[in-house]
C-alpha atoms as a PDB file:
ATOM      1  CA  UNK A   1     122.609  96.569  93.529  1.00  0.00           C
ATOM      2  CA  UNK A   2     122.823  97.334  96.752  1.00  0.00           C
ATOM      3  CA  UNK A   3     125.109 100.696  98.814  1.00  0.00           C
ATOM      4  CA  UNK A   4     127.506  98.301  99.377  1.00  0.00           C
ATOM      5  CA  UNK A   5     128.406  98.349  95.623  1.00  0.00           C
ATOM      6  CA  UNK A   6     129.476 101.963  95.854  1.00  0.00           C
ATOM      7  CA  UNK A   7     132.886 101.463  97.180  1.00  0.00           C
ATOM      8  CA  UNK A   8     135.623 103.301  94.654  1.00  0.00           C
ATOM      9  CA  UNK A   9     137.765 101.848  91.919  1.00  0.00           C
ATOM     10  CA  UNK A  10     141.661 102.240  91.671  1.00  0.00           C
ATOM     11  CA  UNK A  11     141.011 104.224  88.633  1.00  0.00           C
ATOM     12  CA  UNK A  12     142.296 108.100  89.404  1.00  0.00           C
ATOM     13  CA  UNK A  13     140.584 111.682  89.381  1.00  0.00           C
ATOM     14  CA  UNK A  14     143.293 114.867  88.839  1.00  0.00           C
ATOM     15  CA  UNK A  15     141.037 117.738  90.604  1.00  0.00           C
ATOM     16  CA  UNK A  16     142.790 121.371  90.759  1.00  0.00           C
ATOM     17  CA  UNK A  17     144.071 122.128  94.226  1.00  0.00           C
ATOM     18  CA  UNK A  18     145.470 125.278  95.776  1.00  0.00           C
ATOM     19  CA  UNK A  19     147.883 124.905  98.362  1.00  0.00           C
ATOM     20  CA  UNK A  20     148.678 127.556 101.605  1.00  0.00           C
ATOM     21  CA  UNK A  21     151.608 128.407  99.071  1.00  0.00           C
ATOM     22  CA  UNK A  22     149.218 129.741  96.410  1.00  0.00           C
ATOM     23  CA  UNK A  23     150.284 126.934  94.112  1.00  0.00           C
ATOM     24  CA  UNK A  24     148.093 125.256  91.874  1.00  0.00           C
ATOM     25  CA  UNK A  25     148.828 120.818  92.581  1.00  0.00           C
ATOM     26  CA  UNK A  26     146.494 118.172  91.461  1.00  0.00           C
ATOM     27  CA  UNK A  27     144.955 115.871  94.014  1.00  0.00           C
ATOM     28  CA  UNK A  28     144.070 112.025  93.386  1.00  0.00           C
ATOM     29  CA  UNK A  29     140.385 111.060  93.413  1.00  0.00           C
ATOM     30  CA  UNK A  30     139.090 107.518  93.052  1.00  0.00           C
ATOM     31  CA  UNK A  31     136.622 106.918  89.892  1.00  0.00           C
ATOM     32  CA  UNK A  32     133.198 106.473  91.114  1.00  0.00           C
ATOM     33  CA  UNK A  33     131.171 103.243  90.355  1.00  0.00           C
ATOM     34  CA  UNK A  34     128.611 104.869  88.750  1.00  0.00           C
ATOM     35  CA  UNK A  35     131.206 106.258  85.820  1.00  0.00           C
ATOM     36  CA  UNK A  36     132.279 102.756  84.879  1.00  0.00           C
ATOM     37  CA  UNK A  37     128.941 100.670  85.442  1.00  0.00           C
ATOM     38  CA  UNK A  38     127.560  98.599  82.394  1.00  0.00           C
ATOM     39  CA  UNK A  39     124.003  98.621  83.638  1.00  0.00           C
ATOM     40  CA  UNK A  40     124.195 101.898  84.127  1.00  0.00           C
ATOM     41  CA  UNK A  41     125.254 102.691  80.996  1.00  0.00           C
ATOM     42  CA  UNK A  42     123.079 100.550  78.964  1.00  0.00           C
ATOM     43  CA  UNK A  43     119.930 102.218  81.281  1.00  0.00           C
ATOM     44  CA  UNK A  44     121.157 105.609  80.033  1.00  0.00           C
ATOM     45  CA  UNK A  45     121.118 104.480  75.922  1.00  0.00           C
ATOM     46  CA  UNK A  46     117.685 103.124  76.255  1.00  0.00           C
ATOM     47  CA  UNK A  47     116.619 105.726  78.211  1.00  0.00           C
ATOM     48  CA  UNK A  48     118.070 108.404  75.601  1.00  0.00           C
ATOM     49  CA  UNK A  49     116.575 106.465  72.214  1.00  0.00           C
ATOM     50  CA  UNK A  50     112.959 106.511  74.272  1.00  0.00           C
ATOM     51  CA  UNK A  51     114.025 110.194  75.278  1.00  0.00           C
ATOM     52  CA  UNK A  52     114.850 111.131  71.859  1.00  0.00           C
ATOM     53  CA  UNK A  53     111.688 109.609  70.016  1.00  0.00           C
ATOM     54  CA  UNK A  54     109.916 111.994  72.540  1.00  0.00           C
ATOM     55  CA  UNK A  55     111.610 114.935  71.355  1.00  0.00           C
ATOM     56  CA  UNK A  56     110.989 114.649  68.057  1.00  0.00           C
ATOM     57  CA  UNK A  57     107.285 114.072  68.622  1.00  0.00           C
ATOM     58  CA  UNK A  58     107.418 117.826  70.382  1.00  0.00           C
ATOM     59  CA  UNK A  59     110.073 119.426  67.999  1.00  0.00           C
ATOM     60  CA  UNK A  60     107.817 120.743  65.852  1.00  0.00           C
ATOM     61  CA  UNK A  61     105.101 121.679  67.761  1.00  0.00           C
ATOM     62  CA  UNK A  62     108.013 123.573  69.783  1.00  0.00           C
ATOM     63  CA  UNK A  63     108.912 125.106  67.011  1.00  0.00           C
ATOM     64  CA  UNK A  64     106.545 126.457  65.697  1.00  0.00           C
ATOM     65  CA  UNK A  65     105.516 127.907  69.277  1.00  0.00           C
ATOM     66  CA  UNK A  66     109.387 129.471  69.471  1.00  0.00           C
ATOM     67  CA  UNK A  67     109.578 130.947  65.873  1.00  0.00           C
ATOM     68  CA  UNK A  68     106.001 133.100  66.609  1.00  0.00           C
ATOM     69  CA  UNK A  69     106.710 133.958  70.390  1.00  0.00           C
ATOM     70  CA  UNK A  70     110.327 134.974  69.716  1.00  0.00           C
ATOM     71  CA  UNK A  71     111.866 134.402  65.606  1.00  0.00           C
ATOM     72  CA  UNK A  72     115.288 132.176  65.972  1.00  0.00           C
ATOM     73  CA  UNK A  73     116.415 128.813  66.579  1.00  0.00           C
ATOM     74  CA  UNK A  74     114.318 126.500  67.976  1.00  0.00           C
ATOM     75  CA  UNK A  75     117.679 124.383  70.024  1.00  0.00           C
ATOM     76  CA  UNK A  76     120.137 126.761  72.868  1.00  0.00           C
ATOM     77  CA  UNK A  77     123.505 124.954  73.349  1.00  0.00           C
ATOM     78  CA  UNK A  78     125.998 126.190  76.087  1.00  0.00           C
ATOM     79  CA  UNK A  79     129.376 124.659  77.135  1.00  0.00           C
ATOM     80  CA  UNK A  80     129.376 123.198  80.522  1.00  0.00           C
ATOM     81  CA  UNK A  81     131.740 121.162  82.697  1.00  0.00           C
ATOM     82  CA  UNK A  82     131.194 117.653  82.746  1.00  0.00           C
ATOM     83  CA  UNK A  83     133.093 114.317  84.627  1.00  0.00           C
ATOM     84  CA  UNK A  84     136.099 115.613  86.121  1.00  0.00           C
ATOM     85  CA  UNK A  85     135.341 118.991  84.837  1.00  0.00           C
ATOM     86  CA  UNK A  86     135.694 118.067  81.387  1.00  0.00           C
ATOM     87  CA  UNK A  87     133.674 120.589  79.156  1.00  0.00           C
ATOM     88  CA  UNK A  88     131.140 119.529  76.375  1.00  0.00           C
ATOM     89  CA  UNK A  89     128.204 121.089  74.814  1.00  0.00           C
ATOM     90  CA  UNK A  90     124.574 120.954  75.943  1.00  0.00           C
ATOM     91  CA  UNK A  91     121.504 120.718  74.106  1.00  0.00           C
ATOM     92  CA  UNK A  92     117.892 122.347  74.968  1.00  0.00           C
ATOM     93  CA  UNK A  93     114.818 123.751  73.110  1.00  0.00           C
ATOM     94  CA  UNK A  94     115.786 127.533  73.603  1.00  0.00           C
ATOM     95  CA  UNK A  95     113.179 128.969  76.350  1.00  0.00           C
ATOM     96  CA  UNK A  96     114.763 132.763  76.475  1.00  0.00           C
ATOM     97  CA  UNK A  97     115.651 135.829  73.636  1.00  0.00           C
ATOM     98  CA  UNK A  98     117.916 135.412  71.311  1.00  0.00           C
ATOM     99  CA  UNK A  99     120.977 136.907  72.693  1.00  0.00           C
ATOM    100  CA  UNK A 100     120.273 135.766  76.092  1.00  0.00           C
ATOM    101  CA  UNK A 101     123.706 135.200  77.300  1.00  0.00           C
ATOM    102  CA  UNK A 102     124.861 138.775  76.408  1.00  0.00           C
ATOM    103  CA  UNK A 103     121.600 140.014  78.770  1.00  0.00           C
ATOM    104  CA  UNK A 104     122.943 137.951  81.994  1.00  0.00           C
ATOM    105  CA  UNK A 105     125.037 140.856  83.577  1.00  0.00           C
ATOM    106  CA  UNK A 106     121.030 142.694  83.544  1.00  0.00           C
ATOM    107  CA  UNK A 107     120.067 139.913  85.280  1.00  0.00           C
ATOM    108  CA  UNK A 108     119.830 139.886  89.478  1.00  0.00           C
ATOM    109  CA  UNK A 109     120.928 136.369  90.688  1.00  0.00           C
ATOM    110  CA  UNK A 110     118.823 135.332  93.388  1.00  0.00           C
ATOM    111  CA  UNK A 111     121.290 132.408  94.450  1.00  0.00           C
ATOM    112  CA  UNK A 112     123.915 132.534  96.786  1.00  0.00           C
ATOM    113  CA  UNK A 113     127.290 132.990  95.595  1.00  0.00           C
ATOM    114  CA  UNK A 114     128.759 133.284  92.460  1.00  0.00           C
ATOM    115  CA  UNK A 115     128.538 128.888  92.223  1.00  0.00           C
ATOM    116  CA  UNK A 116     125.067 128.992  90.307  1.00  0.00           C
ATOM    117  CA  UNK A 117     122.668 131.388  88.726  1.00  0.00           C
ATOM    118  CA  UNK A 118     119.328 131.245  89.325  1.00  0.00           C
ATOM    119  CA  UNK A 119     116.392 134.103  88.946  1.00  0.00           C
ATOM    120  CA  UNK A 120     112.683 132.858  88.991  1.00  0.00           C
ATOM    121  CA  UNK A 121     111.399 135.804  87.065  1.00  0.00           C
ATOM    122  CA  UNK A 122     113.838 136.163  84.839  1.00  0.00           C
ATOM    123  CA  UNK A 123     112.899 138.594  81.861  1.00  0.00           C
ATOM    124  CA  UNK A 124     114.999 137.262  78.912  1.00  0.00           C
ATOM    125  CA  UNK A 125     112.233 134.112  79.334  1.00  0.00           C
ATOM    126  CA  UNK A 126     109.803 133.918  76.676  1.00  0.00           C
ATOM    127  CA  UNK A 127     105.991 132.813  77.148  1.00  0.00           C
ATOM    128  CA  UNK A 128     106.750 130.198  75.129  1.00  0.00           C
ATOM    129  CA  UNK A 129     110.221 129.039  77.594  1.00  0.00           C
ATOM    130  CA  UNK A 130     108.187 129.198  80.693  1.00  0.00           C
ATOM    131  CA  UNK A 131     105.731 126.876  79.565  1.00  0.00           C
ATOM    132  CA  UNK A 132     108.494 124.735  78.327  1.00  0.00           C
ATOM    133  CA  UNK A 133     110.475 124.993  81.939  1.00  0.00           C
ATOM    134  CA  UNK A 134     107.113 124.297  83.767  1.00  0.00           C
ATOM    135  CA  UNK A 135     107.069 121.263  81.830  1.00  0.00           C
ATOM    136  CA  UNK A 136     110.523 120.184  81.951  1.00  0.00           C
ATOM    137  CA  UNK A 137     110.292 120.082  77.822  1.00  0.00           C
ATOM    138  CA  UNK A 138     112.809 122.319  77.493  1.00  0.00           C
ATOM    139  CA  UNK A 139     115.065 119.359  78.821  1.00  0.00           C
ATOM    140  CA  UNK A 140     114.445 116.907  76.253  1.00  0.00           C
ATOM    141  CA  UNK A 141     117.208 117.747  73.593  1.00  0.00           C
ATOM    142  CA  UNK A 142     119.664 117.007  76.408  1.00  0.00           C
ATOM    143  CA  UNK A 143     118.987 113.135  75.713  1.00  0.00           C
ATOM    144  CA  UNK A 144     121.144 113.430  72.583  1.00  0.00           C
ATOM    145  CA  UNK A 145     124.194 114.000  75.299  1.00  0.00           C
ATOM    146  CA  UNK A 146     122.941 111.125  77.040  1.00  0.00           C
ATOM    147  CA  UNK A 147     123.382 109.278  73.817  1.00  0.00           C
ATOM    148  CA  UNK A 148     127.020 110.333  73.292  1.00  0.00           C
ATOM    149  CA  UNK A 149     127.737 109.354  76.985  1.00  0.00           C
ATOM    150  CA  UNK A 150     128.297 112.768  78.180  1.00  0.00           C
ATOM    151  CA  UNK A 151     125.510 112.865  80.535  1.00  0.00           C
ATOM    152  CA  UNK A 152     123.465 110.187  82.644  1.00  0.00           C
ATOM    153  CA  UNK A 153     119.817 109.908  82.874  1.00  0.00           C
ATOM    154  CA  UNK A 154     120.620 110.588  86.602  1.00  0.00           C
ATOM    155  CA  UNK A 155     123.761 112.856  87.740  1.00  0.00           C
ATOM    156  CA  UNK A 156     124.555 116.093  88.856  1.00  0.00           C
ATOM    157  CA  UNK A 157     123.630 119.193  87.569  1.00  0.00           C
ATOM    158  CA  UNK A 158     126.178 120.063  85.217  1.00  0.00           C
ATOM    159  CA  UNK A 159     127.924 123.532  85.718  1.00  0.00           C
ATOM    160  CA  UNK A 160     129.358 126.416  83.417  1.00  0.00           C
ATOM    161  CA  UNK A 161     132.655 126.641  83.441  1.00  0.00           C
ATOM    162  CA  UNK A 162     132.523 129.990  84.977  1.00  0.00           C
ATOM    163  CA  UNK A 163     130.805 128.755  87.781  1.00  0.00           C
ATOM    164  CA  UNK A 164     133.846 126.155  88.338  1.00  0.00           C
ATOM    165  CA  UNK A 165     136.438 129.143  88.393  1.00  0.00           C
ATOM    166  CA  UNK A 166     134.926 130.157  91.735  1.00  0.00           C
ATOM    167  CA  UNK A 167     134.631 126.262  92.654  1.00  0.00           C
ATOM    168  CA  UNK A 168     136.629 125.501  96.300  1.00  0.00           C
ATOM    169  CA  UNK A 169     138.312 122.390  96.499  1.00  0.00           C
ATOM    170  CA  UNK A 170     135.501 120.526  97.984  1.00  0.00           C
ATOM    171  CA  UNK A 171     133.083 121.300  94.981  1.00  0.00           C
ATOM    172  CA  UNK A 172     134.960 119.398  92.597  1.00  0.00           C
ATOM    173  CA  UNK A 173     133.753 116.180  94.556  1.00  0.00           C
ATOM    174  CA  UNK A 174     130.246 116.713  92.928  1.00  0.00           C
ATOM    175  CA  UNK A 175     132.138 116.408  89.506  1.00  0.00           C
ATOM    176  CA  UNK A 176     132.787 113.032  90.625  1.00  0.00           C
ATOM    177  CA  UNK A 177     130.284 111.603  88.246  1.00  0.00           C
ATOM    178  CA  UNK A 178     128.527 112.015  85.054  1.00  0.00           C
ATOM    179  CA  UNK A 179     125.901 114.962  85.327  1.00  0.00           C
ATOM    180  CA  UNK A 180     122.683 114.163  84.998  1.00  0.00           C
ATOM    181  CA  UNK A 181     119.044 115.087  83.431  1.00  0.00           C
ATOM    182  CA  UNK A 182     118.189 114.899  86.734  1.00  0.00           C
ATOM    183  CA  UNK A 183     119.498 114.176  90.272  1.00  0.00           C
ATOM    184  CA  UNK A 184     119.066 115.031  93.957  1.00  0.00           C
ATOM    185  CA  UNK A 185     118.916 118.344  92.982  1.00  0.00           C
ATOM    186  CA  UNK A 186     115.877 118.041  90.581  1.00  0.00           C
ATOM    187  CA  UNK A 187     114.294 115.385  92.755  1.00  0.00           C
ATOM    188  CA  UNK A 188     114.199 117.257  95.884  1.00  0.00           C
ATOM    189  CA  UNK A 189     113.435 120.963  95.124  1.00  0.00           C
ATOM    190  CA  UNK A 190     114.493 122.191  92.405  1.00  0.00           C
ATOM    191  CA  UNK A 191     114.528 125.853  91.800  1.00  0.00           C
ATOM    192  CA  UNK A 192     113.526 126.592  95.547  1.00  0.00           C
ATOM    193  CA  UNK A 193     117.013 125.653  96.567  1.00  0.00           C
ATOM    194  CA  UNK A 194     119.020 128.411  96.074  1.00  0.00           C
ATOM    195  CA  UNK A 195     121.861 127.799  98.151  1.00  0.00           C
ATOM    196  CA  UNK A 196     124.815 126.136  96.160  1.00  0.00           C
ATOM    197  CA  UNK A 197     125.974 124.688  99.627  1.00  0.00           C
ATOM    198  CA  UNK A 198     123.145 122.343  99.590  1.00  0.00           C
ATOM    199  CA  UNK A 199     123.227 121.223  95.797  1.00  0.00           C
ATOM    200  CA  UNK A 200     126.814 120.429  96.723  1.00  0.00           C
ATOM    201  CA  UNK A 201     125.416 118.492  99.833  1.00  0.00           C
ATOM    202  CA  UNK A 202     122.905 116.549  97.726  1.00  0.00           C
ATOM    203  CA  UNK A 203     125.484 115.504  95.005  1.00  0.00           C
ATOM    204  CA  UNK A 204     127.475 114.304  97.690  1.00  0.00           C
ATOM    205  CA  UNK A 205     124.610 112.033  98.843  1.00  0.00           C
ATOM    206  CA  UNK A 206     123.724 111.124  95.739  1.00  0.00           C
ATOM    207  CA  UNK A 207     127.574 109.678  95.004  1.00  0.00           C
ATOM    208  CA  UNK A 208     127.017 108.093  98.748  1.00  0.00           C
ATOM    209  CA  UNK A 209     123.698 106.187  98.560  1.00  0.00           C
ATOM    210  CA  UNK A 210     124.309 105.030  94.042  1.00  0.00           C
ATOM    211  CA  UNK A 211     123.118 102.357  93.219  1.00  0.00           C
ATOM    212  CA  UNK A 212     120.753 101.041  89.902  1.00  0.00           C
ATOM    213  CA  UNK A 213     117.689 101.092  92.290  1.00  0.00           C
ATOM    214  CA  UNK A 214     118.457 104.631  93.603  1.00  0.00           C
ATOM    215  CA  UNK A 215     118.408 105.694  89.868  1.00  0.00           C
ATOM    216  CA  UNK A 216     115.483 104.286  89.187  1.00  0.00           C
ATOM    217  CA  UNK A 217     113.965 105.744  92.515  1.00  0.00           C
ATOM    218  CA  UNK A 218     114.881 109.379  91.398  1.00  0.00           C
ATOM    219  CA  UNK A 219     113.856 108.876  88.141  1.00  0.00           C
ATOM    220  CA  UNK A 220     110.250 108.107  89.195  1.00  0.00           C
ATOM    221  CA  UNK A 221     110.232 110.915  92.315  1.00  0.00           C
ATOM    222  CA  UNK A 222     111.506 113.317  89.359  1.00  0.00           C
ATOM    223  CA  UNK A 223     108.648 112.571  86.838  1.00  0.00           C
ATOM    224  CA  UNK A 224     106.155 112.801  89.981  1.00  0.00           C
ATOM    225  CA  UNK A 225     108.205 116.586  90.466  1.00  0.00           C
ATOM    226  CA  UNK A 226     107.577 117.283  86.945  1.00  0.00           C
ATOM    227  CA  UNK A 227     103.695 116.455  86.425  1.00  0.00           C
ATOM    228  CA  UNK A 228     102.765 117.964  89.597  1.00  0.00           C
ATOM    229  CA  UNK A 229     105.255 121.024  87.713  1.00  0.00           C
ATOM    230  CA  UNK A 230     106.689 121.536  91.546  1.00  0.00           C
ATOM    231  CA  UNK A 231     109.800 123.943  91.654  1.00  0.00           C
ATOM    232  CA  UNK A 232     110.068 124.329  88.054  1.00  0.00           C
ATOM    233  CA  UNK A 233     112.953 125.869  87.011  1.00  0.00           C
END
């Protein structure tokens, strides 16, 4: 498919918008292509039952690893913000303590703003979740959400939904598709960018230049990212 393909459907977004007046309106957004292609979607199943066959190859390996490191579950959920903001529940192999979430406020946040968290040294990691995050294997489980069609192979990086209540107007463009196991984001830098302005930027190019072959062309650049283990995160 070529760029050309990526003009928008009639099909409409509602995105939160606060007017001079203080008062909360929704705005109309155009569905993007991506969100309603068949090739797409039938890339992201077999990529997911490939995906999935992986993990369980790894899972107990992984688990084993987890339970001796650090007792508890072996899989981490969180609730995120998907499409149009809509929330659903992520799956990884758990890579920090248990109890992580309750540790966060101890945490410094290296990133800018209050849009993303991000702390390369972060001490509620285990040995056993940095190894996993160098490898990207902590990722795998999410290929169950790719299954369900709450994710895409290739996306954005999907946020949590306190992140979106300090979301500007503008950042709910990046929402604009399905998020992804990987993206621009992922494909070009990783955990060295830092500044949410710029993830926003990339989404935004990402939802410019879609097409099949620009999937396919992340997907590769992101498993060269991953077995060089550049920018882990």
């Amino acid at each position: 498919m070529s760029n050309s393909s990526t003009s928008h459907s009639i099909y409409p977004i509602h995105i939160p918008v606060l007017d001079d007046a203080y008062t909360v309106h929704f705005a109309t957004l155009p569905v993007h292509p991506s969100v309603t292609s068949k090739a797409k979607r039938i890339i992201d199943i077999l990529g997911a039952l490939v995906g999935l066959g992986i993990t369980v190859l790894v899972a107990i390996p992984v688990a084993i690893a987890t339970w001796l490191d650090n007792p508890g579950p072996i899989f981490y959920s969180q609730i995120r913000c998907g499409l149009n903001g809509r929330s659903f529940r992520i799956w990884k192999f758990r890579s920090m303590v248990v109890g992580a979430d309750r540790l966060k406020h101890l945490v410094n946040n290296e990133a800018k703003g209050h849009h993303i968290f991000k702390n390369e040294n972060d001490p509620r990691i285990t040995l056993v979740g940095k190894f996993l995050r160098r490898t990207s294997l902590d990722e795998l489980p999410q290929f169950w959400n790719v299954l369900l069609g709450e994710m895409s192979l290739v996306g954005t990086r999907p946020p949590t939904p306190d992140e979106v209540m300090h979301y500007s107007t503008h950042h709910w463009e990046r929402l604009n598709v399905k998020p992804g196991i990987t993206g621009e984001w992922q494909a070009n830098g990783r955990s060295s960018v830092k500044n949410f302005e710029d993830i926003v930027r990339m989404d935004l190019k990402y939802q410019r230049n879609w097409s099949i072959t620009y999937d396919i062309n992340l997907l590769l650049k992101t498993l060269k990212v991953v077995l060089n283990k550049n920018g882990a995160c």
